[in-house]
N, C-alpha and C. Protein backbone atom coordinates (compact mmCIF):
# COMPACT_ATOMS: atom_id res chain seq x y z
N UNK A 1 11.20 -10.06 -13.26
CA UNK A 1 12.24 -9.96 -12.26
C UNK A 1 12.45 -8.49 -11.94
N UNK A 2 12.65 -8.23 -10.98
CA UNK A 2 12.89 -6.58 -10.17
C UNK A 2 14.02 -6.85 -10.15
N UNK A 3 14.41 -5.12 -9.91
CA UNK A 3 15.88 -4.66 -9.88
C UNK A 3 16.04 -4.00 -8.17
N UNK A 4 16.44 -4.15 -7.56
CA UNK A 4 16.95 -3.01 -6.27
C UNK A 4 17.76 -1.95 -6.68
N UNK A 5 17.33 -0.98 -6.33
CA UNK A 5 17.96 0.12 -7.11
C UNK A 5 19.44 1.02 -6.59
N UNK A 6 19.65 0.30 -5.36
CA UNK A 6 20.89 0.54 -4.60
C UNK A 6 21.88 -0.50 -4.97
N UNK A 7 21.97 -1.41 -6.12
CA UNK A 7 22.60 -2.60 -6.27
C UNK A 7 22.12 -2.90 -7.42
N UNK A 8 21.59 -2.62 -7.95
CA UNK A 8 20.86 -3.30 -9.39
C UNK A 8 21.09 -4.67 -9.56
N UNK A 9 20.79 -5.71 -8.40
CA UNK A 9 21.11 -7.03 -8.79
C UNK A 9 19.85 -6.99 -8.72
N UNK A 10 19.39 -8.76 -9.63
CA UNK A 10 18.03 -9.15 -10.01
C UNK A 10 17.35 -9.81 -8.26
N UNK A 11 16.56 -9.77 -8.69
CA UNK A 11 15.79 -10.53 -7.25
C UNK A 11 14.84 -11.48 -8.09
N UNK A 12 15.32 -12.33 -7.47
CA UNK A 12 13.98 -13.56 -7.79
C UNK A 12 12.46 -13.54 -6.88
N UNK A 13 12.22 -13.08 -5.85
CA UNK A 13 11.48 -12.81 -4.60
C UNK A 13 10.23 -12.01 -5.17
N UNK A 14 9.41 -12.77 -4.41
CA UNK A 14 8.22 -11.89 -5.35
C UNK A 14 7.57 -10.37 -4.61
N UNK A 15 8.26 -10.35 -3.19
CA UNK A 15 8.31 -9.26 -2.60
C UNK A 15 8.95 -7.99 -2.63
N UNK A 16 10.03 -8.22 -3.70
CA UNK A 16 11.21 -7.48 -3.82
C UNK A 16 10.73 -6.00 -3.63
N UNK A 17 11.69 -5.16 -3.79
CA UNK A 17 11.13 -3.44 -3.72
C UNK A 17 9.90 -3.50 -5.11
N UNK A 18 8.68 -2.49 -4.41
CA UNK A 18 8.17 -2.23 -5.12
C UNK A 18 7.77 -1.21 -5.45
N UNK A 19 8.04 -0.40 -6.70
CA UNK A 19 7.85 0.81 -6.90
C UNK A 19 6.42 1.37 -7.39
N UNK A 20 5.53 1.76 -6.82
CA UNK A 20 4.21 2.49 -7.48
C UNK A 20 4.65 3.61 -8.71
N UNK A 21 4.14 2.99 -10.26
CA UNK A 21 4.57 3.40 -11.18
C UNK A 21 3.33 4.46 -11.91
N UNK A 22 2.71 3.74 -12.18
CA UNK A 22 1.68 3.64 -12.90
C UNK A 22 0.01 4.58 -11.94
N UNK A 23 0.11 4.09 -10.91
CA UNK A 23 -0.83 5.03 -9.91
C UNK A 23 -1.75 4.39 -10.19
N UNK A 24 -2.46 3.63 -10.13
CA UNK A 24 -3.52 2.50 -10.58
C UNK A 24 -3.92 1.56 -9.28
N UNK A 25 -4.97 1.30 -9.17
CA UNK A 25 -5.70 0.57 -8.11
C UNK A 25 -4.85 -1.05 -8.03
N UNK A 26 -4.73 -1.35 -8.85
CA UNK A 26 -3.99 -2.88 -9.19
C UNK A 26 -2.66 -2.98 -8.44
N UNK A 27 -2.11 -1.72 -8.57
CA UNK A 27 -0.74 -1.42 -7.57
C UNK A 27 -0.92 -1.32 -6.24
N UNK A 28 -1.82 -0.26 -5.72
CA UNK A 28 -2.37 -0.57 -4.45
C UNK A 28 -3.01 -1.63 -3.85
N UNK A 29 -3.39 -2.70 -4.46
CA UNK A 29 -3.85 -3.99 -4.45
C UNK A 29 -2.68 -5.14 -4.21
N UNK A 30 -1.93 -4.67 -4.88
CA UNK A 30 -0.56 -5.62 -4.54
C UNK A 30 0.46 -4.99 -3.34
N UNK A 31 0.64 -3.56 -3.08
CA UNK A 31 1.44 -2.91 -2.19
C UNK A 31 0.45 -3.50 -1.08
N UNK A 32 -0.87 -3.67 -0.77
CA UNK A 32 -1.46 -4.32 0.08
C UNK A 32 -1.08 -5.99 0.52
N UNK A 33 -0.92 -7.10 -1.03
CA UNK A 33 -0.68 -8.15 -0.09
C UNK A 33 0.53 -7.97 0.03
N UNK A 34 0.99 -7.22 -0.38
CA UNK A 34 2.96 -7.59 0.44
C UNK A 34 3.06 -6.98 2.02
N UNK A 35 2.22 -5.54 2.27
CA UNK A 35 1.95 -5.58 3.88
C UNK A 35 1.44 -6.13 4.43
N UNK A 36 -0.11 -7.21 3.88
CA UNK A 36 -0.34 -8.18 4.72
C UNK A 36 0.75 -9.08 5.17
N UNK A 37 1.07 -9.39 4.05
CA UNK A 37 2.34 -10.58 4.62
C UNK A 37 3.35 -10.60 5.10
N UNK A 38 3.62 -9.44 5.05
CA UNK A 38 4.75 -8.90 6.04
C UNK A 38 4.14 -8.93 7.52
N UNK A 39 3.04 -8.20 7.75
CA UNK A 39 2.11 -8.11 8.58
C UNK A 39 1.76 -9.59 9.57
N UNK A 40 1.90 -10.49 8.68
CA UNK A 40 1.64 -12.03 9.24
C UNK A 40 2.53 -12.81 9.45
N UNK A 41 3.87 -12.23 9.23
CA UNK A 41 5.44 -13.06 9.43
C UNK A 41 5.54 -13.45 8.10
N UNK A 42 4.87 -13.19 7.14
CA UNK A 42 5.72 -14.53 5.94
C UNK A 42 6.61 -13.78 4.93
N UNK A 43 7.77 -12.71 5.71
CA UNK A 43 8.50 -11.98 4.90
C UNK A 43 9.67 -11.95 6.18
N UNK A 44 10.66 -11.85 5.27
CA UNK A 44 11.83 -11.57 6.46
C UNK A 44 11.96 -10.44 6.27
N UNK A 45 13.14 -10.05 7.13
CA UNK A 45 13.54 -8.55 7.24
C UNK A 45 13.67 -7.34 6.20
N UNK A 46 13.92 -7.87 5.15
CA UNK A 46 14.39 -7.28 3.52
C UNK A 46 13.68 -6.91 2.89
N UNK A 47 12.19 -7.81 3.49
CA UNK A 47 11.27 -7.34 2.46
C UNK A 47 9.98 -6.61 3.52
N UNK A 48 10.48 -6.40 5.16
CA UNK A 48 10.19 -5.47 5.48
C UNK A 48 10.27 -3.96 5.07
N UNK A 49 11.80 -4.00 5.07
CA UNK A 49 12.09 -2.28 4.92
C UNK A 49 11.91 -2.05 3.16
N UNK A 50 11.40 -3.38 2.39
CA UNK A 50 11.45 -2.75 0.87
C UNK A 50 9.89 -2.53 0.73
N UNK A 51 8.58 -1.91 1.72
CA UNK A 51 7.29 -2.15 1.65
C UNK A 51 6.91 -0.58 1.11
N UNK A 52 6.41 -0.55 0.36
CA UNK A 52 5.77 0.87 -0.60
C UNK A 52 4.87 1.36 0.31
N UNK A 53 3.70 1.13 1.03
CA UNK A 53 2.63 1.30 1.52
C UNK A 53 1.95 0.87 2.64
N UNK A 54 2.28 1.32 3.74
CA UNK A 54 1.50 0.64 5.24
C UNK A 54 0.27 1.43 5.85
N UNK A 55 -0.24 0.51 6.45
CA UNK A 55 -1.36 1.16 6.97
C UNK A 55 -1.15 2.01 8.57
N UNK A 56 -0.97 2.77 8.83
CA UNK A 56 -1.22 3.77 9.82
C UNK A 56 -2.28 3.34 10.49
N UNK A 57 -3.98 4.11 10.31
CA UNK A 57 -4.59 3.51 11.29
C UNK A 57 -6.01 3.92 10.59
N UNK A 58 -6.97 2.65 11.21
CA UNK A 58 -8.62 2.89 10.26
C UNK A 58 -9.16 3.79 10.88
N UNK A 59 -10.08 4.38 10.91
CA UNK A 59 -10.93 5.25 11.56
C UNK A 59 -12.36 4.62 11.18
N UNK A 60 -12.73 3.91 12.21
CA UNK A 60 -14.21 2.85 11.25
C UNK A 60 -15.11 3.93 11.18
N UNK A 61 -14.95 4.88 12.05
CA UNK A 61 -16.36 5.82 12.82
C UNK A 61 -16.37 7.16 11.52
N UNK A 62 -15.09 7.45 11.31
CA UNK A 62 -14.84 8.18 10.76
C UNK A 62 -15.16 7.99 8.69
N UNK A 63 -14.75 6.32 8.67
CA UNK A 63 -14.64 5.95 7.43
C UNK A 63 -13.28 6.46 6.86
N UNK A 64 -11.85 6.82 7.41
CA UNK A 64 -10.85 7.14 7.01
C UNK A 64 -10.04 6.41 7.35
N UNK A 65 -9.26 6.17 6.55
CA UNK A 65 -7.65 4.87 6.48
C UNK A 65 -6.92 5.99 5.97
N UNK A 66 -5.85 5.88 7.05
CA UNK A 66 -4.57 6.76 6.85
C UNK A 66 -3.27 5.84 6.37
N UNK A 67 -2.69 5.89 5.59
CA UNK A 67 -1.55 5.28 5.15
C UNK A 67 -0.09 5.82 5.17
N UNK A 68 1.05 5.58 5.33
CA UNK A 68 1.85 5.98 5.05
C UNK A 68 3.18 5.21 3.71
N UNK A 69 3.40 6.24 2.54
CA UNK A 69 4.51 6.12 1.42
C UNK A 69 5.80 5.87 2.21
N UNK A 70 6.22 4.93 2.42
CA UNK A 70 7.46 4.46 2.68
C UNK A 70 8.90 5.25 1.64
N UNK A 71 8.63 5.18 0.24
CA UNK A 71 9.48 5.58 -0.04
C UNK A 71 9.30 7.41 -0.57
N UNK A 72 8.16 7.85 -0.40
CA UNK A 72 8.30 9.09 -0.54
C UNK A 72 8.09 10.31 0.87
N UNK A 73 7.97 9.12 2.08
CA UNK A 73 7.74 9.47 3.22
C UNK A 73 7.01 10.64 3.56
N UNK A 74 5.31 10.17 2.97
CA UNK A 74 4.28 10.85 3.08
C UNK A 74 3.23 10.20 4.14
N UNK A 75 2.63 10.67 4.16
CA UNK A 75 0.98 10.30 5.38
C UNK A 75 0.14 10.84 4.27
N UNK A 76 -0.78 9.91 4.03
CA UNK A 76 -2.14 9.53 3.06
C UNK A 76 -2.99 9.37 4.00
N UNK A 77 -4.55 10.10 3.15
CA UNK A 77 -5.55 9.99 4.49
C UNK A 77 -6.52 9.50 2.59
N UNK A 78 -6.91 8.70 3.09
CA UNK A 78 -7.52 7.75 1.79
C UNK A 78 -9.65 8.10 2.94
N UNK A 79 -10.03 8.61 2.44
CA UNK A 79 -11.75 9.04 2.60
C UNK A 79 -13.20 7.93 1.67
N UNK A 80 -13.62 7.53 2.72
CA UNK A 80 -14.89 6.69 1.83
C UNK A 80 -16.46 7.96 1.97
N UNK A 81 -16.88 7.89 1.15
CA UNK A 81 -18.14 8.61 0.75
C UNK A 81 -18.98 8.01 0.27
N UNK A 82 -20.13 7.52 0.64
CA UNK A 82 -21.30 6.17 0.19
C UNK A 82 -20.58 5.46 -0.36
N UNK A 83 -19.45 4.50 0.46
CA UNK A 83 -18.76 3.29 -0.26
C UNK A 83 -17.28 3.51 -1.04
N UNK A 84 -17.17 5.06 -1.83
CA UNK A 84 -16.17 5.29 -2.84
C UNK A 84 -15.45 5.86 -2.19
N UNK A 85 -13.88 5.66 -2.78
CA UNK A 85 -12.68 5.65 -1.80
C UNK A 85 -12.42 7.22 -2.45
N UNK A 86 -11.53 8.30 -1.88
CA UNK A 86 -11.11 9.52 -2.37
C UNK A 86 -9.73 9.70 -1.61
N UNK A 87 -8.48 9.89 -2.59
CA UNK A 87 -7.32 10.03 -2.08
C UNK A 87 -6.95 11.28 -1.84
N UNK A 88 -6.65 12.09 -0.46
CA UNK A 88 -6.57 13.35 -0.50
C UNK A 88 -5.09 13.88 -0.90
N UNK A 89 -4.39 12.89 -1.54
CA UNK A 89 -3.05 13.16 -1.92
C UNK A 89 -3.16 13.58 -3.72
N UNK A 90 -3.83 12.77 -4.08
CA UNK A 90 -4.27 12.46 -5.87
C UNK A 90 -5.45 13.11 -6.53
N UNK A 91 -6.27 13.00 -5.23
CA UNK A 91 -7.63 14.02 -5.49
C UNK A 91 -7.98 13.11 -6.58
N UNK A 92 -7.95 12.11 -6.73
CA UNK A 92 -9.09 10.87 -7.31
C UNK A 92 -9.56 9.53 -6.55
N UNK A 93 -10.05 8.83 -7.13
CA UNK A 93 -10.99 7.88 -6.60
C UNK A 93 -9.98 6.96 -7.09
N UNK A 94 -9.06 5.96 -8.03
CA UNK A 94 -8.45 5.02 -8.38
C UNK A 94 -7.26 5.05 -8.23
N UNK A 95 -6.34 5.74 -7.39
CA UNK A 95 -5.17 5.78 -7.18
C UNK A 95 -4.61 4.41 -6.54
N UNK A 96 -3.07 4.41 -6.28
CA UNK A 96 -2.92 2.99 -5.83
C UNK A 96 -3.02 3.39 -4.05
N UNK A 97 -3.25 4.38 -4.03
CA UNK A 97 -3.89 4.71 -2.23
C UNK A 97 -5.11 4.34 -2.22
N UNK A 98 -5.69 4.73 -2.98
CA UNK A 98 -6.92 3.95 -3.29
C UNK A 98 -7.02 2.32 -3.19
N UNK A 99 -6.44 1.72 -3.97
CA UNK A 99 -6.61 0.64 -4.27
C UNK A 99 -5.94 -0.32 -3.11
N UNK A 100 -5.13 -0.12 -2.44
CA UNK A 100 -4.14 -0.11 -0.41
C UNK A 100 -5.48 0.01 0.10
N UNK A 101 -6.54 1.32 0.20
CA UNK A 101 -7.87 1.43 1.57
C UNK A 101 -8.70 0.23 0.88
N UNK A 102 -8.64 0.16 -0.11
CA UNK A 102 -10.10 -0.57 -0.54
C UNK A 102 -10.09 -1.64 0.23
N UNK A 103 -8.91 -2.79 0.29
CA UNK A 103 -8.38 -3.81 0.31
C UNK A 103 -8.58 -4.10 1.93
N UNK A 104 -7.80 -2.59 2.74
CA UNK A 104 -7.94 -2.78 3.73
C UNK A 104 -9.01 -2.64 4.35
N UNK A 105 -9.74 -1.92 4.19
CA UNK A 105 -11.12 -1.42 4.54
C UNK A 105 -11.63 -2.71 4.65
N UNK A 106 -11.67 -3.72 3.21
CA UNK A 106 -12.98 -4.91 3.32
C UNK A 106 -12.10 -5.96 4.27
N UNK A 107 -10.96 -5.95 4.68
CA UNK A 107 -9.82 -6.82 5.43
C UNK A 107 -10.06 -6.45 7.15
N UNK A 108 -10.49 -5.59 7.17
CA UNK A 108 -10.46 -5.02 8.51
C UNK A 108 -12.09 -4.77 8.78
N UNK A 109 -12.95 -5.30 8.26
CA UNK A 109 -14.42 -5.40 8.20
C UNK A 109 -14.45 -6.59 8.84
N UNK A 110 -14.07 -7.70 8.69
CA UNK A 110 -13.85 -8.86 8.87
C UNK A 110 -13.90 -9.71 10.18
């Protein structure tokens, strides 16, 4: 169960705010399906404005997915190089910006 941190009541919702803790691909993997689904209507308003990670815009030509941190209100430019993702925020390859392009990248191949 999550906490909202302006209210500390529990949320049952599996969308609730989500905080990138840990910096791990698995996080960016999940900050991904909660913008898909937001993305597709199956979130109401609440769990619009509680979204960690959106996508800005692909660059297919380029191979760059730009993202933007909702709650640290940054612009991420996430870079592929023969396939491997590079976060120019983290300056690694497994970040959860990382793990947001991967997702989108093979989503937007499609």
């Amino acid at each position: 169960m999550l906490l909202l941190p302006e209210t500390n009541n529990s949320v049952n919702d599996d969308f609730a705010l989500f905080e990138i803790k840990n910096n791990n691909l698995e996080e960016g993997m999940e900050c991904f399906t909660h913008w898909l689904s937001v993305k597709e209507g199956n979130c109401d308003e609440e769990n619009r404005r509680n979204m960690q990670l959106t996508l800005i815009t692909f660059e297919k030509e380029k191979n760059k997915i730009f993202l933007h941190d909702n709650l640290n209100n940054l612009d991420i430019e996430v870079s592929f190089t023969d396939g491997v993702p590079f976060c120019n925020l983290c300056h690694i390859d497994d970040c959860a910006h990382t793990g947001f392009a991967i997702c989108a990248k093979l989503t937007l191949l499609d």
